[in-house]
C-alpha atoms as a PDB file:
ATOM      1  CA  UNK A   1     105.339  85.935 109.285  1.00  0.00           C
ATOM      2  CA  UNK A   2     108.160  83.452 108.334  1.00  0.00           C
ATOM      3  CA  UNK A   3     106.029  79.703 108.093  1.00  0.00           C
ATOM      4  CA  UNK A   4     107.577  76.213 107.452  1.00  0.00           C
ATOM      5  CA  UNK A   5     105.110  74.520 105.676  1.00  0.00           C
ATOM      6  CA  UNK A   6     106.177  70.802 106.106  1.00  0.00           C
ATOM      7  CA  UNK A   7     104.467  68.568 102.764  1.00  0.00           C
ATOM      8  CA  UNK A   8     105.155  66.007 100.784  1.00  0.00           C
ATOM      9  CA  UNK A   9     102.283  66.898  97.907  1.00  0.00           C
ATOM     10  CA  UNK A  10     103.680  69.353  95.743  1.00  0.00           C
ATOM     11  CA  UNK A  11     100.799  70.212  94.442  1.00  0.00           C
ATOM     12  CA  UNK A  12      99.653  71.193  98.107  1.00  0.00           C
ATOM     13  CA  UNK A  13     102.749  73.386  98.805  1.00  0.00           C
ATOM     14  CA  UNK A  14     102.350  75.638  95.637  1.00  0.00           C
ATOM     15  CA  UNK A  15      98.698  76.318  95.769  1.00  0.00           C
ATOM     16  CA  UNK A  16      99.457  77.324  99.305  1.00  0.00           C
ATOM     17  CA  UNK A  17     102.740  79.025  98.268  1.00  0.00           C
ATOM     18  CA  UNK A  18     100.387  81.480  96.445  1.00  0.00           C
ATOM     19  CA  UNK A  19      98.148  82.151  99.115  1.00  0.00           C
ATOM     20  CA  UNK A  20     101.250  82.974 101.543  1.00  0.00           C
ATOM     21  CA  UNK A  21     102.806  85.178  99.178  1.00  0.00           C
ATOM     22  CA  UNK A  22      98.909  86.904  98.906  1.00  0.00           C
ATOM     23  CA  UNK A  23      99.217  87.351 102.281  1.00  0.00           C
ATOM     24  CA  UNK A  24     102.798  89.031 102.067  1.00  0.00           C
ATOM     25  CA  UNK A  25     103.950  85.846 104.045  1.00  0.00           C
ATOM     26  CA  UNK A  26     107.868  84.536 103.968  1.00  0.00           C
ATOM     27  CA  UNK A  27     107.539  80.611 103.600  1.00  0.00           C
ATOM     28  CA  UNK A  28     109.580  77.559 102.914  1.00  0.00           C
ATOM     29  CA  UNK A  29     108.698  74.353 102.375  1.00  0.00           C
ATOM     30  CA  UNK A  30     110.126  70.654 103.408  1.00  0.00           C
ATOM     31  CA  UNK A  31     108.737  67.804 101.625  1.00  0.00           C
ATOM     32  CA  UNK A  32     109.569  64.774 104.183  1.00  0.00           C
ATOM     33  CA  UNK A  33     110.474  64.534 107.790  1.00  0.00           C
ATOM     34  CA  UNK A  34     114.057  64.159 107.581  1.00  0.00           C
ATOM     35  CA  UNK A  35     114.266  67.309 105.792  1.00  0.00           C
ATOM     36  CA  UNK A  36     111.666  69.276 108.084  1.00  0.00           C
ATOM     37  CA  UNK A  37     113.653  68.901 111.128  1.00  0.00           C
ATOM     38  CA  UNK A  38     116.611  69.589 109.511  1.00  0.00           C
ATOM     39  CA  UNK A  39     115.371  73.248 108.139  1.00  0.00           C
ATOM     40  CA  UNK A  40     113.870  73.925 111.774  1.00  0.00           C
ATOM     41  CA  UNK A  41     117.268  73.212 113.384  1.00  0.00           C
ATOM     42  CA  UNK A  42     118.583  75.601 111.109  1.00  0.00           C
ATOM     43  CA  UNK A  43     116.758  78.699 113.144  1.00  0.00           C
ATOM     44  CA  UNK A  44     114.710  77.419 115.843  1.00  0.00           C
ATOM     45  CA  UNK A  45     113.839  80.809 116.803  1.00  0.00           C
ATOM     46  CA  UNK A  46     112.973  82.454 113.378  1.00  0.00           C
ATOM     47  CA  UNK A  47     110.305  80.523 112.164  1.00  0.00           C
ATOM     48  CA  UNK A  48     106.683  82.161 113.325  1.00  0.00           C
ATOM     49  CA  UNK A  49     104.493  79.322 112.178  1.00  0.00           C
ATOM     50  CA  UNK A  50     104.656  75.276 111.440  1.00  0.00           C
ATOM     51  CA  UNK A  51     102.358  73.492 109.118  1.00  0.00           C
ATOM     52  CA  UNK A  52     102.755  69.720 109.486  1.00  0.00           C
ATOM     53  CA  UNK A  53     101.257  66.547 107.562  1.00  0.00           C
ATOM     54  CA  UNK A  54     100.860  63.454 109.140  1.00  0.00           C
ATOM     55  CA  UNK A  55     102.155  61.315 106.478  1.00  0.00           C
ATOM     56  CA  UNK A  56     105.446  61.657 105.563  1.00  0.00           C
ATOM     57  CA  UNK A  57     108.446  59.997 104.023  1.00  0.00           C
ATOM     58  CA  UNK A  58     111.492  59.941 105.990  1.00  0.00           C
ATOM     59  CA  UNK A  59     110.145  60.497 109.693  1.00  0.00           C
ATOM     60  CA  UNK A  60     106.294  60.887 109.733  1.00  0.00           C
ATOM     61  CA  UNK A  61     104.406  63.641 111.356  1.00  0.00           C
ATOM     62  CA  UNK A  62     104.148  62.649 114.702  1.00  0.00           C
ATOM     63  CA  UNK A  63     108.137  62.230 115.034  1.00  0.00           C
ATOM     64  CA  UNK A  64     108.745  65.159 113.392  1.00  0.00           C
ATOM     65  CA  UNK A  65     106.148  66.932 116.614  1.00  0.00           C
ATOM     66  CA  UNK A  66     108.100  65.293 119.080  1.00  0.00           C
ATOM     67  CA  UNK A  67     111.820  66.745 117.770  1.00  0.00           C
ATOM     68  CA  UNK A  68     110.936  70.300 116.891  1.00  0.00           C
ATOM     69  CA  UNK A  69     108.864  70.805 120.423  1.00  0.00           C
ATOM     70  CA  UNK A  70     112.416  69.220 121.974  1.00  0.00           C
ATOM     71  CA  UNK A  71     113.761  72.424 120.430  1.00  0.00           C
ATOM     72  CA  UNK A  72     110.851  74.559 120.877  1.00  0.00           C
ATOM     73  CA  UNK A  73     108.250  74.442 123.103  1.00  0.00           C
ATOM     74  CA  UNK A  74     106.701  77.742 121.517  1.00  0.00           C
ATOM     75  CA  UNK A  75     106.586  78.033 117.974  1.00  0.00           C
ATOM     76  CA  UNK A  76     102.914  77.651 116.538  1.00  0.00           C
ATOM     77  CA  UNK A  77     102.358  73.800 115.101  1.00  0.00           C
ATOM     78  CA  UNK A  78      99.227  73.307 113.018  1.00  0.00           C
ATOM     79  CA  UNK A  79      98.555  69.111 111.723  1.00  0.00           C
ATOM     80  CA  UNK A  80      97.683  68.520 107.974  1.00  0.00           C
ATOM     81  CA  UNK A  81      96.308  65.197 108.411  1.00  0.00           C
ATOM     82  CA  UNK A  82      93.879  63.081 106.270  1.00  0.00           C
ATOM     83  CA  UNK A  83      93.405  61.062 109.393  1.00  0.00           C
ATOM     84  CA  UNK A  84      89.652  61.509 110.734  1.00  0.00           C
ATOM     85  CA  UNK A  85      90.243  59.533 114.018  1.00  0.00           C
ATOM     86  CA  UNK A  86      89.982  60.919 116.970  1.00  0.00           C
ATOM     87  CA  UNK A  87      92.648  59.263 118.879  1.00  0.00           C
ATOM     88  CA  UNK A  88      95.294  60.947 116.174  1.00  0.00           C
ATOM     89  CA  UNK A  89      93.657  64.236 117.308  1.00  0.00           C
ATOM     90  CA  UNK A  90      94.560  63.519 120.530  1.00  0.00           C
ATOM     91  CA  UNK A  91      97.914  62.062 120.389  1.00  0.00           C
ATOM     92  CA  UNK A  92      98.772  64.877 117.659  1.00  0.00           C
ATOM     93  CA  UNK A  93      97.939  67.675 120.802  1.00  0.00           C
ATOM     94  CA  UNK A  94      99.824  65.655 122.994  1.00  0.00           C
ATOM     95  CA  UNK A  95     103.047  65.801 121.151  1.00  0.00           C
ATOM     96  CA  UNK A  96     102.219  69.643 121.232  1.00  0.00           C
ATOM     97  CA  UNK A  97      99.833  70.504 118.368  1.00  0.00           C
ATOM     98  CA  UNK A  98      98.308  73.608 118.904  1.00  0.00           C
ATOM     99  CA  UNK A  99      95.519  72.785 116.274  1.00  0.00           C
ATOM    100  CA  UNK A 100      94.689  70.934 113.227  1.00  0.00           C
ATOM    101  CA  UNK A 101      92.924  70.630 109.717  1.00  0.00           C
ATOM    102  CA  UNK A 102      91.847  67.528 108.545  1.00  0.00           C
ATOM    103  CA  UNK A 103      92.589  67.193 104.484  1.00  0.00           C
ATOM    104  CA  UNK A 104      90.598  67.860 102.101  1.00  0.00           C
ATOM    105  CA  UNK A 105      90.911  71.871 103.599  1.00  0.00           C
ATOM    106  CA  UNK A 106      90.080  75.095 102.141  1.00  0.00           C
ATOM    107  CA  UNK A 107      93.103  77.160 101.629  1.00  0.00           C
ATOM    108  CA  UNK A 108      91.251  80.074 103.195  1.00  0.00           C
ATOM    109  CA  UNK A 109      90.515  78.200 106.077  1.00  0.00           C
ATOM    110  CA  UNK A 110      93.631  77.200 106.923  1.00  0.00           C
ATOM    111  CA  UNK A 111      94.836  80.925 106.320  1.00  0.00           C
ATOM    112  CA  UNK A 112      92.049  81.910 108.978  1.00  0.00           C
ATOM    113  CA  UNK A 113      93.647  79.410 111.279  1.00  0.00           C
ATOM    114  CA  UNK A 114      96.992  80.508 110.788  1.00  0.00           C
ATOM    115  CA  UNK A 115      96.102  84.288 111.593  1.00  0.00           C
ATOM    116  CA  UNK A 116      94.207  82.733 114.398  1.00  0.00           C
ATOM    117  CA  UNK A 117      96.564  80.966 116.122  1.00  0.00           C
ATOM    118  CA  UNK A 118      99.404  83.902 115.400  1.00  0.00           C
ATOM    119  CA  UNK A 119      97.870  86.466 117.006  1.00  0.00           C
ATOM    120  CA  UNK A 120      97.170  83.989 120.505  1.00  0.00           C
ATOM    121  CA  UNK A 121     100.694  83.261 120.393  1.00  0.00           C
ATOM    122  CA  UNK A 122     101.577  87.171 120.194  1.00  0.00           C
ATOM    123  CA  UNK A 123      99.101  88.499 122.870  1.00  0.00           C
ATOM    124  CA  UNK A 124     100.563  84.842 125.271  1.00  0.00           C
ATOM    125  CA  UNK A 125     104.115  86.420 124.410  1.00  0.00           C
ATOM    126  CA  UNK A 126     103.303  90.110 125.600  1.00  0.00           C
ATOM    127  CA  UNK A 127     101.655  88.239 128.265  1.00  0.00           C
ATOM    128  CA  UNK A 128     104.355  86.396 128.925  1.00  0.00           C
ATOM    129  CA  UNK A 129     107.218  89.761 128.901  1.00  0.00           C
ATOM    130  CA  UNK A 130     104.867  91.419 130.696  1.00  0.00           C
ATOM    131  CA  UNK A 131     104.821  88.989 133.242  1.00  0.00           C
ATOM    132  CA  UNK A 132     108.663  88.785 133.702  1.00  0.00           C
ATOM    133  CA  UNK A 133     109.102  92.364 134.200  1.00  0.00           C
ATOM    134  CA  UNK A 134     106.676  93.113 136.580  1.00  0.00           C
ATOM    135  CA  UNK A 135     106.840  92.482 140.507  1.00  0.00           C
ATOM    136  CA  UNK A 136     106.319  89.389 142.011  1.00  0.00           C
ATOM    137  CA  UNK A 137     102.676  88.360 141.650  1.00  0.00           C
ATOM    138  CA  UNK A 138     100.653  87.789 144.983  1.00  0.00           C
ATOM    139  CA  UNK A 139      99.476  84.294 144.828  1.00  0.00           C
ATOM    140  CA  UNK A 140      96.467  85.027 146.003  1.00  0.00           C
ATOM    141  CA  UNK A 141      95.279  87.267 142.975  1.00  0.00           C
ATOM    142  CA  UNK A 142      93.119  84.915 140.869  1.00  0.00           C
ATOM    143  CA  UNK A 143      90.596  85.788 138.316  1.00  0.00           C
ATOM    144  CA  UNK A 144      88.466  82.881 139.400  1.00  0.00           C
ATOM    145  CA  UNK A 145      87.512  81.545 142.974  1.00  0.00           C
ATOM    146  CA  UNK A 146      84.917  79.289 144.110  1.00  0.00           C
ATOM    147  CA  UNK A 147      84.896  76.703 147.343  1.00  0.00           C
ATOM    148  CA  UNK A 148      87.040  74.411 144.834  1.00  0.00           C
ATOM    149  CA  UNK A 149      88.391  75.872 142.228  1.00  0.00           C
ATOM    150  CA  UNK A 150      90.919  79.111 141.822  1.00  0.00           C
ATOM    151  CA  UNK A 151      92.717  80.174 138.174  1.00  0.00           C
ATOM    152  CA  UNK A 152      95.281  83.380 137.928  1.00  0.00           C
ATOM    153  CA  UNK A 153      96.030  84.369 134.135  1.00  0.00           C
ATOM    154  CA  UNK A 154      99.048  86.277 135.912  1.00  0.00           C
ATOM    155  CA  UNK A 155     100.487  82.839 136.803  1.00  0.00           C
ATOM    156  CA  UNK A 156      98.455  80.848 134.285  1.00  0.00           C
ATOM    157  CA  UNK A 157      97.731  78.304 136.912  1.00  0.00           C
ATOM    158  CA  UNK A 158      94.734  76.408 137.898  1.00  0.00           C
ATOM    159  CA  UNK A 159      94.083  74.446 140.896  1.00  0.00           C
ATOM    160  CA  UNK A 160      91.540  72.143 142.456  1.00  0.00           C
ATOM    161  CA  UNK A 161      90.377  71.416 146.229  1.00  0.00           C
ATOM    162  CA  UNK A 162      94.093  73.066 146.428  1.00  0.00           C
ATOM    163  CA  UNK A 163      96.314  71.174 144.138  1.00  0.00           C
ATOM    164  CA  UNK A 164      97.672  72.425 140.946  1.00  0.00           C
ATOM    165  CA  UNK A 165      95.953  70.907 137.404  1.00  0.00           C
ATOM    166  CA  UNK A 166      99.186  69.527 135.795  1.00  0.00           C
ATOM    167  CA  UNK A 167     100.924  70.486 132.407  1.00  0.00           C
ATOM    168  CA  UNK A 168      98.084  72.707 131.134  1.00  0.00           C
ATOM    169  CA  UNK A 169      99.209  73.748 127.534  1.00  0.00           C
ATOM    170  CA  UNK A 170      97.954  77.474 126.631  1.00  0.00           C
ATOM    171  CA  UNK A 171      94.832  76.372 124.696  1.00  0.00           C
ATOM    172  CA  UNK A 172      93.657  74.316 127.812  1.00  0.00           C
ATOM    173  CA  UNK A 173      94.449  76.867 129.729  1.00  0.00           C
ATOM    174  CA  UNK A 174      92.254  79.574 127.589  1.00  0.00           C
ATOM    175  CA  UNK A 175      89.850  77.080 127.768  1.00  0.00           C
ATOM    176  CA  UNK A 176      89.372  76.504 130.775  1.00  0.00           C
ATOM    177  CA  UNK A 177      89.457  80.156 132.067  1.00  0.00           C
ATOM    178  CA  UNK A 178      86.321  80.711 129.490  1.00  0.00           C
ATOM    179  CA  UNK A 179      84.514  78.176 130.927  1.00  0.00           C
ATOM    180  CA  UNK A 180      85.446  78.734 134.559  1.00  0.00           C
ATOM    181  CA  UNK A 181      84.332  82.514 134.306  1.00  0.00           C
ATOM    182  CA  UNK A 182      81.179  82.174 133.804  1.00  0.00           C
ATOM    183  CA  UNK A 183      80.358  79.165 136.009  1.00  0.00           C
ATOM    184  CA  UNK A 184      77.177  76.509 134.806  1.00  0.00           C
ATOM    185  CA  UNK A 185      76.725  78.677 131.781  1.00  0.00           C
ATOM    186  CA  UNK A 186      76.115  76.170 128.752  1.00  0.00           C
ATOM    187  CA  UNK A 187      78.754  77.189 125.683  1.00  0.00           C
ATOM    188  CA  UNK A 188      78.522  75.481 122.422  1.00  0.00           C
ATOM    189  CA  UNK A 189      81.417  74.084 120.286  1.00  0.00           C
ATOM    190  CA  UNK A 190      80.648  76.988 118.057  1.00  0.00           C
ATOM    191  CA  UNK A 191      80.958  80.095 121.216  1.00  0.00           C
ATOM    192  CA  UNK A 192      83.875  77.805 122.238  1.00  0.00           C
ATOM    193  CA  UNK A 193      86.058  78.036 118.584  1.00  0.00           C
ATOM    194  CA  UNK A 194      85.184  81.761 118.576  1.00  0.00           C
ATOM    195  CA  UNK A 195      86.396  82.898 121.831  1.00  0.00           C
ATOM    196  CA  UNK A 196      89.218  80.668 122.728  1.00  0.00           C
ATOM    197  CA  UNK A 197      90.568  80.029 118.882  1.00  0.00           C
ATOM    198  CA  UNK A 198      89.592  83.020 117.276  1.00  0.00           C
ATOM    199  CA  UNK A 199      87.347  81.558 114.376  1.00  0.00           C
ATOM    200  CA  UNK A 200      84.228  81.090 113.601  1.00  0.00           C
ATOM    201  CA  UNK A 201      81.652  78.359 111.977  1.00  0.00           C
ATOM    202  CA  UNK A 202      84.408  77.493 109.553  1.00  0.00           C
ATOM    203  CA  UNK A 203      86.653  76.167 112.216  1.00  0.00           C
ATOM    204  CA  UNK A 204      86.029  72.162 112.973  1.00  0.00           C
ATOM    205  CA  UNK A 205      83.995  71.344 115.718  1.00  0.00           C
ATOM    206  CA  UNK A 206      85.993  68.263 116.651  1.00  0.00           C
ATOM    207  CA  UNK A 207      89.424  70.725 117.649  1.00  0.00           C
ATOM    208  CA  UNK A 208      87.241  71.621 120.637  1.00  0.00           C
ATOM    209  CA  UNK A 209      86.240  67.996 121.722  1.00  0.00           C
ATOM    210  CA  UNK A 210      89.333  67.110 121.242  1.00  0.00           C
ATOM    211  CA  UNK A 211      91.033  69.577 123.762  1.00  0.00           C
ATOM    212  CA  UNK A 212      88.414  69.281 126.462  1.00  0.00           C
ATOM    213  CA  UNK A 213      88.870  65.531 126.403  1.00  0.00           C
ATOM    214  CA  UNK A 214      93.011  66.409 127.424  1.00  0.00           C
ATOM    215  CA  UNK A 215      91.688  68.957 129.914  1.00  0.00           C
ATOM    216  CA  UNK A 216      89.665  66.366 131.618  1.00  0.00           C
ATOM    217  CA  UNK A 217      92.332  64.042 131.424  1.00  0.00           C
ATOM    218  CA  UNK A 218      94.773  66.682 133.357  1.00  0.00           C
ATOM    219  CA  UNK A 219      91.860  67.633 135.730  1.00  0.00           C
ATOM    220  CA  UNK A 220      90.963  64.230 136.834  1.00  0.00           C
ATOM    221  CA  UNK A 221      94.656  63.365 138.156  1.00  0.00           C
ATOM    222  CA  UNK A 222      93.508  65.930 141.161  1.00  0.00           C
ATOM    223  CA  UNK A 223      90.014  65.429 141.378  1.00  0.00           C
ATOM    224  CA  UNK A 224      86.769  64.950 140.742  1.00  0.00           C
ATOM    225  CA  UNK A 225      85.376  66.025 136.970  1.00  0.00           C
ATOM    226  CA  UNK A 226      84.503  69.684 136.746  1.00  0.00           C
ATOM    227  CA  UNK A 227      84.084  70.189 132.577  1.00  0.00           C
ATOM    228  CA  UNK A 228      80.259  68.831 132.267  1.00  0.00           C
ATOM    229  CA  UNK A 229      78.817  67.509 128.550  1.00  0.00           C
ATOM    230  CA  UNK A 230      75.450  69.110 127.676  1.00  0.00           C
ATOM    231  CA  UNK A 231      74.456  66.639 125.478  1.00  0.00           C
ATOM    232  CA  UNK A 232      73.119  68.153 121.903  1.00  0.00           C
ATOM    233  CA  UNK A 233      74.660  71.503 123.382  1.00  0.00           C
ATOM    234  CA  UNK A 234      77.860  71.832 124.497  1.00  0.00           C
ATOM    235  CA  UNK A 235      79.787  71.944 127.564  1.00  0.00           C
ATOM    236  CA  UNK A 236      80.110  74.005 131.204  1.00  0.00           C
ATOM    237  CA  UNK A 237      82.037  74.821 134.079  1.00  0.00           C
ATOM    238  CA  UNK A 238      80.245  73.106 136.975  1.00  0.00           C
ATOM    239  CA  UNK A 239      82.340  72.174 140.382  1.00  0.00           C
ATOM    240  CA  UNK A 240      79.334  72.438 142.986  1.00  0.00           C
ATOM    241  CA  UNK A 241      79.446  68.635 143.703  1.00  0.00           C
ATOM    242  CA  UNK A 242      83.859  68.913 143.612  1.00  0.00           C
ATOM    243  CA  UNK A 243      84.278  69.138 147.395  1.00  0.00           C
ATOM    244  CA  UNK A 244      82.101  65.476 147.849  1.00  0.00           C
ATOM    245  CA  UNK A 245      85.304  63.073 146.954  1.00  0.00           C
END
């Protein structure tokens, strides 16, 4: 894996530098935003992997997001950030996060999340090939159907009462096929990070609220709410009461 570990703290970027190389990893490192962008332009399509703090020098993390998805919409971005607000989890998945660790992190977490997130976007690109090269997909094949709702992984398209849930990103996507299979069934934050991230009890809670709350955004611009709170629980799949708007 070639990673681009974007970080002003030196003292950040070695300590990780060691774990990478543990891991057999190939990475470089940019210590402000100017320079970040510039090393991605350099090969958009090599790098495997983006780490990316928040505060930077130069161009801070959120700018830096926003150029390198106008060059790639694929490669892997994980956010460094000592922000603990919400509403920068939000806007940092917006601008195309995949995921993020809030600082202080354990270095082995944030391996686990790498590893995580690099084998999703392997199986999505096999998915993706495999997709290209076969026949045209009937339209009709979807994995889930109700009186509301129908998802196809072949197409990676959702709809509601018959129009199409908007800009789903392939985490909200994920999950809202693991919610959507198994319909009213009550998953916690904890199932959730397992089977859509790939991680378990040591991945943060909050990545999970913070991508349902986007989902629910996307969902609502066609209809009626369909991704239910369990309060103290978790959350579920529910469009019986969809068709009554």
């Amino acid at each position: 894996m070639k990673i681009l570990m974007i970080e002003d703290n030196t003292s950040v970027s070695e300590m990780m530098g060691m774990f990478f190389q543990k891991e057999k990893w190939q990475a470089e490192f940019a210590y402000d935003g100017n320079e970040a962008v510039d090393k991605f332009k350099t090969d958009p399509e090599g790098w495997d992997m983006i780490t990316l703090d928040l505060n930077l020098p130069g161009k801070d993390g959120m700018q830096v997001a926003k150029e390198i998805r106008a060059i790639s919409k694929t490669v892997p971005i994980i956010m460094l950030t000592a922000r603990d607000s919400e509403s920068d989890q939000v806007l940092g998945l917006d601008l195309g996060a995949d995921d993020y660790v809030t600082k202080p992190f354990s270095p082995i977490t944030l391996i686990a999340r790498i590893k995580a997130i690099h084998r999703r976007a392997d199986i999505n690109a096999s998915v993706n090939e495999a997709a290209q090269n076969a026949p045209t997909i009937d339209q009709g094949e979807f994995d889930v159907m109700t009186d509301h709702f129908k998802l196809s992984s072949n197409t990676r398209e959702a709809f509601l009462n018959g129009k199409e849930v908007p800009g789903l990103t392939p985490k909200e996507f994920d999950l809202l096929k693991t919610l959507a299979k198994k319909p009213r069934q009550v998953f916690s934050r904890e199932q959730l990070l397992e089977l859509v991230w790939d991680y378990e009890y040591y991945g943060d809670e909050r990545t999970v609220d913070a991508h349902i709350k986007k989902l629910r955004q996307k969902i609502e611009k066609v209809g009626p709410q369909i991704i239910q709170t369990v309060w103290g629980v978790g959350y579920k799949f529910d469009d019986s009461e969809a068709g009554l708007e």
